[in-house]
PDB file of N, CA and C in Angstrom:
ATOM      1  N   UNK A   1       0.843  -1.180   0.000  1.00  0.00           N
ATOM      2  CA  UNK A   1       0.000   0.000   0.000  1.00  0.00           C
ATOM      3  C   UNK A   1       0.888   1.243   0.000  1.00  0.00           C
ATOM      4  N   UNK A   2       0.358   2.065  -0.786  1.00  0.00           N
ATOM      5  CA  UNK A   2       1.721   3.383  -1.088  1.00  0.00           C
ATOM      6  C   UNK A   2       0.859   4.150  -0.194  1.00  0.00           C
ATOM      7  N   UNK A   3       1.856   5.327   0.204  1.00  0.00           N
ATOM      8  CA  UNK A   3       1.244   6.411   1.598  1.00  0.00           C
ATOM      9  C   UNK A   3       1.087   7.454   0.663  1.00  0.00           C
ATOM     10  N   UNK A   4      -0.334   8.085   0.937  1.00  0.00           N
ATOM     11  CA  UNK A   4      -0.047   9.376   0.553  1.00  0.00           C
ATOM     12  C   UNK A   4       0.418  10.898   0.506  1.00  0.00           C
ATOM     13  N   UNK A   5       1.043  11.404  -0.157  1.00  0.00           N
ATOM     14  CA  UNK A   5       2.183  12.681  -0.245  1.00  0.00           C
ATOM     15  C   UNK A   5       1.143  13.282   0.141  1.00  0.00           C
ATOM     16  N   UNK A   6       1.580  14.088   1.074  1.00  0.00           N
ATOM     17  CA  UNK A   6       1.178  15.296   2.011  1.00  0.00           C
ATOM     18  C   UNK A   6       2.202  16.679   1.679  1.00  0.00           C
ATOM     19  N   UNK A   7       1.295  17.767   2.040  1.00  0.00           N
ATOM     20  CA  UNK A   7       2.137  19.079   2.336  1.00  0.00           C
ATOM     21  C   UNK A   7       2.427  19.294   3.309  1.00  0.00           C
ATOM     22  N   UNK A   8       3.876  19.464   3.786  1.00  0.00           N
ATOM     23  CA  UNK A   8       3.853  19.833   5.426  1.00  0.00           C
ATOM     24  C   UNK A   8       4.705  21.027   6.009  1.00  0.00           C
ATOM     25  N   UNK A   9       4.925  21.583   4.795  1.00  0.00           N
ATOM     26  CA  UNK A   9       5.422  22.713   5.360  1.00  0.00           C
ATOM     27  C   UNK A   9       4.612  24.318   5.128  1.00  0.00           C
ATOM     28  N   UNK A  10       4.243  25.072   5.895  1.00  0.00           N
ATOM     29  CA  UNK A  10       3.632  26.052   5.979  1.00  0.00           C
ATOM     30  C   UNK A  10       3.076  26.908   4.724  1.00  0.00           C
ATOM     31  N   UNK A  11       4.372  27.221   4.076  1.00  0.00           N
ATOM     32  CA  UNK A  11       4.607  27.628   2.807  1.00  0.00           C
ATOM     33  C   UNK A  11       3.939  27.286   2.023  1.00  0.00           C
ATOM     34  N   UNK A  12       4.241  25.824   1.635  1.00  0.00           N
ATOM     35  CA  UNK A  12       3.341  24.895   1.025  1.00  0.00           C
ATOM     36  C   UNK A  12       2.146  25.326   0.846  1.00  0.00           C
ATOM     37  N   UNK A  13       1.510  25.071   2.320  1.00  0.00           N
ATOM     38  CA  UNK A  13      -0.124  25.322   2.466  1.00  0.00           C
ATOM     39  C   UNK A  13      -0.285  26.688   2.210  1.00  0.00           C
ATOM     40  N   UNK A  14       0.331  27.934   2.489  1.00  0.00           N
ATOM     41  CA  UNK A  14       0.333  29.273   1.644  1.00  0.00           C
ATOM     42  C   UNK A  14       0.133  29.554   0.283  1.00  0.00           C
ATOM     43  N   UNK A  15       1.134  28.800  -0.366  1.00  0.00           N
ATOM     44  CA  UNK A  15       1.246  28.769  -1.412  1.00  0.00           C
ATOM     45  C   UNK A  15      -0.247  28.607  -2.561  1.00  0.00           C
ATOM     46  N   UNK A  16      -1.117  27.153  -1.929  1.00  0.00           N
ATOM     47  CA  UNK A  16      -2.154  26.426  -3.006  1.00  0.00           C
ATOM     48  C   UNK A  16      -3.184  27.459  -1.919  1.00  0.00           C
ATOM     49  N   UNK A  17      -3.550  28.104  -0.996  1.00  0.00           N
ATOM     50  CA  UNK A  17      -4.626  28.705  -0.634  1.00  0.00           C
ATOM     51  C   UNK A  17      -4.196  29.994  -1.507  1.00  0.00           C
ATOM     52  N   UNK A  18      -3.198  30.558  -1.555  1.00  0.00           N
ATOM     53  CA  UNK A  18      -3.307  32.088  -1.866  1.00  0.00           C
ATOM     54  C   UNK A  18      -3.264  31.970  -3.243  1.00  0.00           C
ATOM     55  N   UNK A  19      -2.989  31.040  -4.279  1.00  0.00           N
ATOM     56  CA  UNK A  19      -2.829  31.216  -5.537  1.00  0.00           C
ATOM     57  C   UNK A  19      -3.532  30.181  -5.974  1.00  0.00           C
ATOM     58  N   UNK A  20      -4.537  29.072  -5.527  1.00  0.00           N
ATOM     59  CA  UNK A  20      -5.268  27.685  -6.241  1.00  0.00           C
ATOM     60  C   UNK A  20      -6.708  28.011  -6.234  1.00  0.00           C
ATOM     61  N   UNK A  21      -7.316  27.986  -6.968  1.00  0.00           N
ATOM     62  CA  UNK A  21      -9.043  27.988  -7.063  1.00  0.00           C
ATOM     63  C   UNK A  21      -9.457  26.792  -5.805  1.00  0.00           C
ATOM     64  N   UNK A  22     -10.886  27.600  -5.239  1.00  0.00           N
ATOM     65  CA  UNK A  22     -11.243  26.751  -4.376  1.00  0.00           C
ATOM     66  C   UNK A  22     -13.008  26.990  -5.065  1.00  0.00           C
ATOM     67  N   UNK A  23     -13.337  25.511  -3.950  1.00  0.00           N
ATOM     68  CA  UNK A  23     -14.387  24.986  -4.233  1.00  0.00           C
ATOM     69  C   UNK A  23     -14.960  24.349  -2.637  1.00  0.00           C
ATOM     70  N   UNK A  24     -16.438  25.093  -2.778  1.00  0.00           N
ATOM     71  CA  UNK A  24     -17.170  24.825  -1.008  1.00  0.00           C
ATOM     72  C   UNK A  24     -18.084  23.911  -1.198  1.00  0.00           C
ATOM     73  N   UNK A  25     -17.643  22.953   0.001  1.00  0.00           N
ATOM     74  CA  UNK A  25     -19.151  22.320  -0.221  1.00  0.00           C
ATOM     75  C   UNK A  25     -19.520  22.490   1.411  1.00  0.00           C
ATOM     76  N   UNK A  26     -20.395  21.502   2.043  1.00  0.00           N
ATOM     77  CA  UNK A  26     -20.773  21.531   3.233  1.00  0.00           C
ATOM     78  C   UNK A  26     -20.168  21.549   4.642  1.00  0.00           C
ATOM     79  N   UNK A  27     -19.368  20.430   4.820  1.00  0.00           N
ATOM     80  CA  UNK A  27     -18.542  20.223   5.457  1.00  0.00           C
ATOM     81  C   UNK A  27     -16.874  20.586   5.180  1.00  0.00           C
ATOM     82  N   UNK A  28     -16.766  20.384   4.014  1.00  0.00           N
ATOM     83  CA  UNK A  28     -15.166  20.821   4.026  1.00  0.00           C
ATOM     84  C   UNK A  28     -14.911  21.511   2.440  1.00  0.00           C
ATOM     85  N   UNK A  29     -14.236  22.901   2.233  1.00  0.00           N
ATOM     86  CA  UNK A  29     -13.548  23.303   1.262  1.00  0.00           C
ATOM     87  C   UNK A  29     -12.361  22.637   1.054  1.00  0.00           C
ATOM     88  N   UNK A  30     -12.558  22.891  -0.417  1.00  0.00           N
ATOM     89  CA  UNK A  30     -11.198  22.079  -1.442  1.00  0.00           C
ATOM     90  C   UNK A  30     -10.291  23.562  -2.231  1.00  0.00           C
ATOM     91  N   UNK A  31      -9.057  23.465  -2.141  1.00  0.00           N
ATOM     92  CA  UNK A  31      -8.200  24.463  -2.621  1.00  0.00           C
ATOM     93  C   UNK A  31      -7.516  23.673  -3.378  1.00  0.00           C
ATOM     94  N   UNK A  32      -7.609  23.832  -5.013  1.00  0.00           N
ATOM     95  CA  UNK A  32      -6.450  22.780  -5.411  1.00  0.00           C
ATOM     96  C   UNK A  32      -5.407  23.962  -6.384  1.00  0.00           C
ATOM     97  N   UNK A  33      -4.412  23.564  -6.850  1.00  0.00           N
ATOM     98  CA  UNK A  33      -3.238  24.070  -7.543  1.00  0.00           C
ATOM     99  C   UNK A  33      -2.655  23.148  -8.068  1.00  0.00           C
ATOM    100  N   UNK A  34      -2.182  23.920  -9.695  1.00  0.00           N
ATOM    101  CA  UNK A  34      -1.525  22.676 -10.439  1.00  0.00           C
ATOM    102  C   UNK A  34      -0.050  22.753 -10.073  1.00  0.00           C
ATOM    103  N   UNK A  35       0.269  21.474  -9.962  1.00  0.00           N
ATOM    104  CA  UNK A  35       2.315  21.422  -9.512  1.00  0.00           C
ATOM    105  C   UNK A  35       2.201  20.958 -11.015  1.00  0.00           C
ATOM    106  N   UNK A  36       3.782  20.447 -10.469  1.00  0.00           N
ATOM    107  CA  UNK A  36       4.598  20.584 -11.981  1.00  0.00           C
ATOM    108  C   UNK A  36       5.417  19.075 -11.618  1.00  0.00           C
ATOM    109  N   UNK A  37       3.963  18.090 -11.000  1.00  0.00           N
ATOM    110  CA  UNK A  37       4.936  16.677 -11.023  1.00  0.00           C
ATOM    111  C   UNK A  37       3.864  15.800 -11.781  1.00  0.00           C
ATOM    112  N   UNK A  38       4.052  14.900 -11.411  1.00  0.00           N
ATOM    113  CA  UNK A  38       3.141  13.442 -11.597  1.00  0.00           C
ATOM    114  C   UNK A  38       2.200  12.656 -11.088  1.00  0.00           C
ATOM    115  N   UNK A  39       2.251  13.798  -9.602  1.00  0.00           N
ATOM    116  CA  UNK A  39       1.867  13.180  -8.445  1.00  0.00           C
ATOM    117  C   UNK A  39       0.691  14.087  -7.920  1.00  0.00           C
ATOM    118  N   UNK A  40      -0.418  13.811  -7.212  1.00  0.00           N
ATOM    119  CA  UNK A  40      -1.459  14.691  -6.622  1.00  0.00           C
ATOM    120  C   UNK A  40      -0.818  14.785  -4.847  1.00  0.00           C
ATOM    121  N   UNK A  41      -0.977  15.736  -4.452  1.00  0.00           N
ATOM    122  CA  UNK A  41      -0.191  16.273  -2.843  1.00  0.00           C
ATOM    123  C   UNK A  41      -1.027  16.793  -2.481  1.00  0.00           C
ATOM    124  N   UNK A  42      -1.757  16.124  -1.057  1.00  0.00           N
ATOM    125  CA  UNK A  42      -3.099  16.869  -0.010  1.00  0.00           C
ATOM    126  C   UNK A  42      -2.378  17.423   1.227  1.00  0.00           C
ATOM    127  N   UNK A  43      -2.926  18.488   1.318  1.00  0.00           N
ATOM    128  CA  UNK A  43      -3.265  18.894   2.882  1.00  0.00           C
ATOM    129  C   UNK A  43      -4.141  18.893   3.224  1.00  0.00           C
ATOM    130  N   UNK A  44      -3.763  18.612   4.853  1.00  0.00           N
ATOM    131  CA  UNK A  44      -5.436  19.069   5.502  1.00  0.00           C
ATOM    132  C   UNK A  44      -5.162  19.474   6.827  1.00  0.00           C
ATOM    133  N   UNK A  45      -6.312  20.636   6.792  1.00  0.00           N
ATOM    134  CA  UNK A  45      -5.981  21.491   7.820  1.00  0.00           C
ATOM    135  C   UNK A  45      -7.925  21.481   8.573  1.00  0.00           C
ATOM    136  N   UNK A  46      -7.072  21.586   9.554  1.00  0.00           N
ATOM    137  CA  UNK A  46      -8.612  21.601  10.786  1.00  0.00           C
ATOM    138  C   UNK A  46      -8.278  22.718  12.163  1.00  0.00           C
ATOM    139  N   UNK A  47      -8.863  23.461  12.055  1.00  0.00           N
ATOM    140  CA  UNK A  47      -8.425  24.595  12.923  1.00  0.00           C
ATOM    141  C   UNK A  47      -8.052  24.065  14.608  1.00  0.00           C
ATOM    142  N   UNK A  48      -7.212  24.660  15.154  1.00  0.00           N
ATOM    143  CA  UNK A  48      -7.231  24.161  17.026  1.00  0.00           C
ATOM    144  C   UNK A  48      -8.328  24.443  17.699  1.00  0.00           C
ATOM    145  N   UNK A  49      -8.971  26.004  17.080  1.00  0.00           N
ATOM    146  CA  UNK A  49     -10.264  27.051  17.867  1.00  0.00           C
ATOM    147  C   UNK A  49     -11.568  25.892  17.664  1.00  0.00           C
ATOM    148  N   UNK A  50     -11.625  24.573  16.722  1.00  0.00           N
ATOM    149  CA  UNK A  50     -12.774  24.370  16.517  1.00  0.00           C
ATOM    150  C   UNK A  50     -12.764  23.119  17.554  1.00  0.00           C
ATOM    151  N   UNK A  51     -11.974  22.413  17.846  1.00  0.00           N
ATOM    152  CA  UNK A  51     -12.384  21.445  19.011  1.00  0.00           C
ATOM    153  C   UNK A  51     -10.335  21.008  19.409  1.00  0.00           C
ATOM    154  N   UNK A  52     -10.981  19.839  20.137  1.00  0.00           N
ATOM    155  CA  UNK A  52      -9.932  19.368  21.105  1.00  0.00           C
ATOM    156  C   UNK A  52      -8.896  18.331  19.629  1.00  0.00           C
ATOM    157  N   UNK A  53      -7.895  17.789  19.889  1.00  0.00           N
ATOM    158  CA  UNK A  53      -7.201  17.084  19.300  1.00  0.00           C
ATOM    159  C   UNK A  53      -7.922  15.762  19.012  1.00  0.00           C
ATOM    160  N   UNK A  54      -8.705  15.004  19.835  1.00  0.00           N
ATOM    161  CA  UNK A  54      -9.052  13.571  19.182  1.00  0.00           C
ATOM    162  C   UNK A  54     -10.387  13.851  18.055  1.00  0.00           C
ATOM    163  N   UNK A  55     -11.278  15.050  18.321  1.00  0.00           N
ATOM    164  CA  UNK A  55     -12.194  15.431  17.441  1.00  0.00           C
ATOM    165  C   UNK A  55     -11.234  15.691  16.048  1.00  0.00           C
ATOM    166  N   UNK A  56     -10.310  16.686  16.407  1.00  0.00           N
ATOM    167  CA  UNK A  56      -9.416  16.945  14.816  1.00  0.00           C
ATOM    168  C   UNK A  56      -8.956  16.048  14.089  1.00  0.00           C
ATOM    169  N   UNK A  57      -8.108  14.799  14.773  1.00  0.00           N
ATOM    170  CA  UNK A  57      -7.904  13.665  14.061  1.00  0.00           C
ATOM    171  C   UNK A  57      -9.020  12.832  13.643  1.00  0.00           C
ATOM    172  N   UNK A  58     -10.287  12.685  13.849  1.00  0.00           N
ATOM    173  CA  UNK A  58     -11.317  12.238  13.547  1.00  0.00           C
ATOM    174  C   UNK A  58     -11.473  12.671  12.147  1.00  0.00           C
ATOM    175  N   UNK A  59     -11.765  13.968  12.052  1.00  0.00           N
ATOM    176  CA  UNK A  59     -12.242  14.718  10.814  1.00  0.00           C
ATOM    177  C   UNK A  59     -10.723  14.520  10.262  1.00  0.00           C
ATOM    178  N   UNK A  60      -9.677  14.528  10.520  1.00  0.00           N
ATOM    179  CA  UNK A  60      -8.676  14.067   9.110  1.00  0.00           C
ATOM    180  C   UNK A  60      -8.699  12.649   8.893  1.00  0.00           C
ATOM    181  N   UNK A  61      -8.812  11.705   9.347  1.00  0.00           N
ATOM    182  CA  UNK A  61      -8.978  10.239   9.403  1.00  0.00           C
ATOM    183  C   UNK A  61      -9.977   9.834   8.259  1.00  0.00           C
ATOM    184  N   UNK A  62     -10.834  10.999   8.376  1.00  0.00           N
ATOM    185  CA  UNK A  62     -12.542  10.778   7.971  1.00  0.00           C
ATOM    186  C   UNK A  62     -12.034  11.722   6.496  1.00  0.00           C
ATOM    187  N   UNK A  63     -11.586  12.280   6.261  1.00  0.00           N
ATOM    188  CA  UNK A  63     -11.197  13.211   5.074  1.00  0.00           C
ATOM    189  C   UNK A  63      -9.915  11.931   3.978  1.00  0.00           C
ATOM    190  N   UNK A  64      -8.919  11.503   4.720  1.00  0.00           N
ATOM    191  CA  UNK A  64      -7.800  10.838   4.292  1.00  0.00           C
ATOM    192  C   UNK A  64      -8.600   9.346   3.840  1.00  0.00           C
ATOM    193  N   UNK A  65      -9.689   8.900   4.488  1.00  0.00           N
ATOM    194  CA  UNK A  65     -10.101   7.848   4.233  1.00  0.00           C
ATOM    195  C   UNK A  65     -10.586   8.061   2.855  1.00  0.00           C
ATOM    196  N   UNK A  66     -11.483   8.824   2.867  1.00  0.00           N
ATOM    197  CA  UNK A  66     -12.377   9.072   1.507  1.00  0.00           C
ATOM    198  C   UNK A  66     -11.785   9.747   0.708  1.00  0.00           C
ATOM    199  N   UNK A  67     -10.400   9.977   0.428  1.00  0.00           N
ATOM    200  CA  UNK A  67      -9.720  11.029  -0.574  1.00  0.00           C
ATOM    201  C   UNK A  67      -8.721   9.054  -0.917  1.00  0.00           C
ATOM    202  N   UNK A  68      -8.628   8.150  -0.518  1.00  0.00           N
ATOM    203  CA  UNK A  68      -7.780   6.972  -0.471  1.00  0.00           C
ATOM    204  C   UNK A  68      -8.959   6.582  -1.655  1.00  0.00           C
ATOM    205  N   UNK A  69     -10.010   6.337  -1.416  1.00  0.00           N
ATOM    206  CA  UNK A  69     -10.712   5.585  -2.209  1.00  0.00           C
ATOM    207  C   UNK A  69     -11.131   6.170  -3.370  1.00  0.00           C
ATOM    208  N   UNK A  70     -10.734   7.479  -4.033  1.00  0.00           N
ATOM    209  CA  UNK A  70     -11.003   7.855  -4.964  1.00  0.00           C
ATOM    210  C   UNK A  70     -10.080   8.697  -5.519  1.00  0.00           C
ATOM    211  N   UNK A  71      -8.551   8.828  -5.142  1.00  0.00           N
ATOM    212  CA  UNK A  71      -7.327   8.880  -5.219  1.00  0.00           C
ATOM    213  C   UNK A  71      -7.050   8.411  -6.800  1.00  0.00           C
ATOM    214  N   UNK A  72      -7.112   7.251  -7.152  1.00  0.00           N
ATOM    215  CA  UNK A  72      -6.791   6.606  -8.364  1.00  0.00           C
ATOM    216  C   UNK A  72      -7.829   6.973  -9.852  1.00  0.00           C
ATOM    217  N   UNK A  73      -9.187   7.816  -9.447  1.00  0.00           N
ATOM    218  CA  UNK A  73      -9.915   8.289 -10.322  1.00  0.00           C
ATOM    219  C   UNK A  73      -9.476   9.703 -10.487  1.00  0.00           C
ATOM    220  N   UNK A  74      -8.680  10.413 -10.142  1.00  0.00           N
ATOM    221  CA  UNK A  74      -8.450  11.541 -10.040  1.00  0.00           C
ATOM    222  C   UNK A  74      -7.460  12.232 -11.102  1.00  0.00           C
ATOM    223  N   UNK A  75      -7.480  13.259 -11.491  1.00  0.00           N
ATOM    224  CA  UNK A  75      -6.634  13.391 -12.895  1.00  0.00           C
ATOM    225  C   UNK A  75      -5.166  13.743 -11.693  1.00  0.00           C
ATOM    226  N   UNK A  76      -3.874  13.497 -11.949  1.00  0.00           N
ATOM    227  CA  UNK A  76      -2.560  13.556 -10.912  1.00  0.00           C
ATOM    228  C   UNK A  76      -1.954  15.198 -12.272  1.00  0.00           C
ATOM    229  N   UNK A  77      -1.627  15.643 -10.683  1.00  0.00           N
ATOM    230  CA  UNK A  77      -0.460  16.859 -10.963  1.00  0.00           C
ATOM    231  C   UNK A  77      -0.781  17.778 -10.186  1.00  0.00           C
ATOM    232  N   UNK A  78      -1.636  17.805  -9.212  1.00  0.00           N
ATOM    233  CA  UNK A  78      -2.084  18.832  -8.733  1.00  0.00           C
ATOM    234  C   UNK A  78      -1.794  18.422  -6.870  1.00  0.00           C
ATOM    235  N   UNK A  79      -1.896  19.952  -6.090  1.00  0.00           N
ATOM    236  CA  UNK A  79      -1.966  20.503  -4.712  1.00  0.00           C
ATOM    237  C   UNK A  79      -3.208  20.197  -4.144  1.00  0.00           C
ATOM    238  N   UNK A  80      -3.934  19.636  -3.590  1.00  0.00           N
ATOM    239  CA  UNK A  80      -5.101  19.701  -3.094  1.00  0.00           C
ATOM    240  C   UNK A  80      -5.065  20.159  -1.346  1.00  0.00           C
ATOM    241  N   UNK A  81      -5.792  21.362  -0.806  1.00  0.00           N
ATOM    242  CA  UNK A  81      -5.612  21.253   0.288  1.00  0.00           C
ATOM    243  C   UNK A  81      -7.497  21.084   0.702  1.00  0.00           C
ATOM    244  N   UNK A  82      -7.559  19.845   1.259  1.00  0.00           N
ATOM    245  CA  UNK A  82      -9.087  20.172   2.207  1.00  0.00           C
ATOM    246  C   UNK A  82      -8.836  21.086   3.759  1.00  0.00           C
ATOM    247  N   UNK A  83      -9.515  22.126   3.881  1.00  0.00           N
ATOM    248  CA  UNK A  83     -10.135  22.702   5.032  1.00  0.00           C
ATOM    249  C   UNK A  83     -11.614  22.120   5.612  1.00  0.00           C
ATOM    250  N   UNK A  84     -11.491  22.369   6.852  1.00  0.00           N
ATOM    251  CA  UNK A  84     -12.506  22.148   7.631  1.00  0.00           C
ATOM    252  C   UNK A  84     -13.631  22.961   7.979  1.00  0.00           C
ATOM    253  N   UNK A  85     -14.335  23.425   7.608  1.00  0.00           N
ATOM    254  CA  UNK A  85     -15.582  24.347   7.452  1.00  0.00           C
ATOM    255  C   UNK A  85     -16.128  25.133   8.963  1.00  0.00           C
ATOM    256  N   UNK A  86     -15.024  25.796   9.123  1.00  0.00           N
ATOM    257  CA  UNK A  86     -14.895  26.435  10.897  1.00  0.00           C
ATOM    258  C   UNK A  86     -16.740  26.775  11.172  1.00  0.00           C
ATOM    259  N   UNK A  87     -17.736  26.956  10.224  1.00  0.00           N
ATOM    260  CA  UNK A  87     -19.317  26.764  10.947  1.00  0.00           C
ATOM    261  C   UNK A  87     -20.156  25.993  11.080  1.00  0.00           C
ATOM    262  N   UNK A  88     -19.378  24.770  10.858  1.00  0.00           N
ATOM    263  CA  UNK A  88     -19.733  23.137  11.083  1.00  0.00           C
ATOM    264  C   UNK A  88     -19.212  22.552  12.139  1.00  0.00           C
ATOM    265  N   UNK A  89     -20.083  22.504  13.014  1.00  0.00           N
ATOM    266  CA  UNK A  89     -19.264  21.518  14.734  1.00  0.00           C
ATOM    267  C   UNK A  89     -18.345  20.295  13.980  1.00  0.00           C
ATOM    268  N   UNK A  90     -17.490  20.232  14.466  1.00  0.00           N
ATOM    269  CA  UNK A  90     -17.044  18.864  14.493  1.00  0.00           C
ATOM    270  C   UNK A  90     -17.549  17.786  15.190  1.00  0.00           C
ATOM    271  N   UNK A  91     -18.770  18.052  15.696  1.00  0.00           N
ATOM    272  CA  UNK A  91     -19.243  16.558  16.720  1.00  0.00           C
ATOM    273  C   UNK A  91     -20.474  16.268  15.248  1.00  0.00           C
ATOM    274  N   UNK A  92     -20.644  16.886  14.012  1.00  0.00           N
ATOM    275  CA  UNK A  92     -21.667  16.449  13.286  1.00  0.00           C
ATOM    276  C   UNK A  92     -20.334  16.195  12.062  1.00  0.00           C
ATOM    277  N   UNK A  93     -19.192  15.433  12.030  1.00  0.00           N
ATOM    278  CA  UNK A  93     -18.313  15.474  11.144  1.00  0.00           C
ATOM    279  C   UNK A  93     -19.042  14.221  10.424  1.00  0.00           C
ATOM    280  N   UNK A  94     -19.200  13.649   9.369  1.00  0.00           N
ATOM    281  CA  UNK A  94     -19.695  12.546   8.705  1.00  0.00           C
ATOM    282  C   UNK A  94     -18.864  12.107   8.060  1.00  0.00           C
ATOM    283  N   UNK A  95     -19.112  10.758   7.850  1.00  0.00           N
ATOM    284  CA  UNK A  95     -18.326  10.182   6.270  1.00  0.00           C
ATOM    285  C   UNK A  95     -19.283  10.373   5.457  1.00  0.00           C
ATOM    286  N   UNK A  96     -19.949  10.473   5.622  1.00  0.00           N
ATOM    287  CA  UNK A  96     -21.108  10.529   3.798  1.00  0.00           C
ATOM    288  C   UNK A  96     -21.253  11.777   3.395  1.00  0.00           C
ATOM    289  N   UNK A  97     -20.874  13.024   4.056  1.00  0.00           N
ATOM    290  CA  UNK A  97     -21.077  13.909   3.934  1.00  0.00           C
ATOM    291  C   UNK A  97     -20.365  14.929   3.367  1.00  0.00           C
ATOM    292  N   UNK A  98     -18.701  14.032   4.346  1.00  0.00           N
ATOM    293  CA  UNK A  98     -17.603  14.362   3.907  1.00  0.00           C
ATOM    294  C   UNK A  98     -17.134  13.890   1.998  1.00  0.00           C
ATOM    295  N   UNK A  99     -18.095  12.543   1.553  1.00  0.00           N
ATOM    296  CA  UNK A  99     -17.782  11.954   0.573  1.00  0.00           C
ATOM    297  C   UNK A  99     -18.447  12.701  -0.226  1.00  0.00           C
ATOM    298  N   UNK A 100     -19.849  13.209   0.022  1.00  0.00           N
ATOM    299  CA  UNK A 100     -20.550  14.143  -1.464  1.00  0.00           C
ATOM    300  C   UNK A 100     -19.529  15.350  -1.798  1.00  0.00           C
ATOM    301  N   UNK A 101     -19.303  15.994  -0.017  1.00  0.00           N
ATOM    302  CA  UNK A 101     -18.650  17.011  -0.824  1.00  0.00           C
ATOM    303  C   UNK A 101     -16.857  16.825  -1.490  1.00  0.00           C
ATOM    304  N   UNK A 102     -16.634  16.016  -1.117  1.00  0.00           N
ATOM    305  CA  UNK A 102     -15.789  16.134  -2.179  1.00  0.00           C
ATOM    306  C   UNK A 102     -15.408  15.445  -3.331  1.00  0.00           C
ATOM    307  N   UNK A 103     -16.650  14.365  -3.483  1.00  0.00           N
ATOM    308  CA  UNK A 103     -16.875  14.072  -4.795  1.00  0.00           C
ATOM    309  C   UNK A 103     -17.235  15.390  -5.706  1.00  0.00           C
ATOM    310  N   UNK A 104     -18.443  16.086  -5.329  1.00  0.00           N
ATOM    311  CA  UNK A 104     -18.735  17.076  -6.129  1.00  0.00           C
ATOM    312  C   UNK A 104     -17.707  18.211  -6.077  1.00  0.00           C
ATOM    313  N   UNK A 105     -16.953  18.722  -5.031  1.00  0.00           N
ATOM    314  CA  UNK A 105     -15.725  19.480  -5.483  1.00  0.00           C
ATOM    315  C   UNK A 105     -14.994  18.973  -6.318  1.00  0.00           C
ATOM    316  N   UNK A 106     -14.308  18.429  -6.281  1.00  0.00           N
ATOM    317  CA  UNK A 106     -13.771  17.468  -7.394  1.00  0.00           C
ATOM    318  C   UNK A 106     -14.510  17.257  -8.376  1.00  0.00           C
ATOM    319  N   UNK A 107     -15.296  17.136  -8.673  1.00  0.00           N
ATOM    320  CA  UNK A 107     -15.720  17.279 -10.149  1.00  0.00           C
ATOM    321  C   UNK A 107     -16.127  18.273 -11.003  1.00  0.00           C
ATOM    322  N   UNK A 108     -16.733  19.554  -9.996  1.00  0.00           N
ATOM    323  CA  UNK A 108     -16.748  20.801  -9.978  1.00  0.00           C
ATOM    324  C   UNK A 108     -15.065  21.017 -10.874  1.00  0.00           C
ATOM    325  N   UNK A 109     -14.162  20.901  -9.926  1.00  0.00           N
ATOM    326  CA  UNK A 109     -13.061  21.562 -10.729  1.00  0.00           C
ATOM    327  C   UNK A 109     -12.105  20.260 -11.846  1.00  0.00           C
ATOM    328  N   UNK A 110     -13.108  19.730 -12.646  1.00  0.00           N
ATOM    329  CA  UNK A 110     -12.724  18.698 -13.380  1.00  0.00           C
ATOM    330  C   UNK A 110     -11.451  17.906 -12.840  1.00  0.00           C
ATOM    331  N   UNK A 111     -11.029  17.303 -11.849  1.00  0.00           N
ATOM    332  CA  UNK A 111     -10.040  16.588 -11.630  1.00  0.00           C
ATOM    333  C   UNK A 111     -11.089  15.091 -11.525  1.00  0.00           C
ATOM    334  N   UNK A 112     -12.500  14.910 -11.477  1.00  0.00           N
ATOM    335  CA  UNK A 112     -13.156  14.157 -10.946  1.00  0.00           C
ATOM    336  C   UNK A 112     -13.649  13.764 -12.231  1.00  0.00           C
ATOM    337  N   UNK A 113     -13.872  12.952 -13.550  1.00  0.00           N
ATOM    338  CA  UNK A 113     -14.779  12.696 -13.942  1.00  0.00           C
ATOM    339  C   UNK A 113     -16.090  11.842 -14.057  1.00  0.00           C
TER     340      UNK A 113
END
């Protein structure tokens, strides 16, 4: 099983928010940017102000799961960062919810067909 490439340095995540088209759905915005590899590279960011640490890893667990299973339909070369939708509790975080919206972001910005 290959791991997936993450952004982890600050910059990074600067970089695809201040210069990548984004796309909202319910639970979580999508920021993507085209790189200049072969490869698709996620972040994900979940604010500290919105809950405690085991809620935050929940909602990335729950984001990384459903970005795994549709990873291989995805057009590759691009930055993707998911955010966490700071007016959505995290105690109503879903997987199904989390999966529409970013099926339909993703297809919204054609990486999804």
């Amino acid at each position: 099983m290959r791991k997936i490439r993450t952004l982890k340095k600050n910059y990074e995540f600067k970089n695809v928010l201040s210069r990548g088209r984004f796309y909202l759905g319910k639970q979580i915005h999508i920021y993507v940017l085209k790189n200049n590899k072969n490869i698709n590279v996620i972040g994900i960011a979940v604010s500290i102000k919105e809950c405690g640490a085991v809620k935050r890893n929940r909602i990335k667990r729950l984001i990384r799961e459903n970005y795994r299973l549709i990873k291989n339909e995805l057009k590759q070369g691009y930055d993707i960062v998911f955010l966490w939708n700071k007016k959505e509790r995290a105690d109503e975080a879903n997987y199904y919810i989390i999966k529409n919206d970013m099926i339909n972001s993703l297809k919204k910005s054609k990486l999804l067909d």
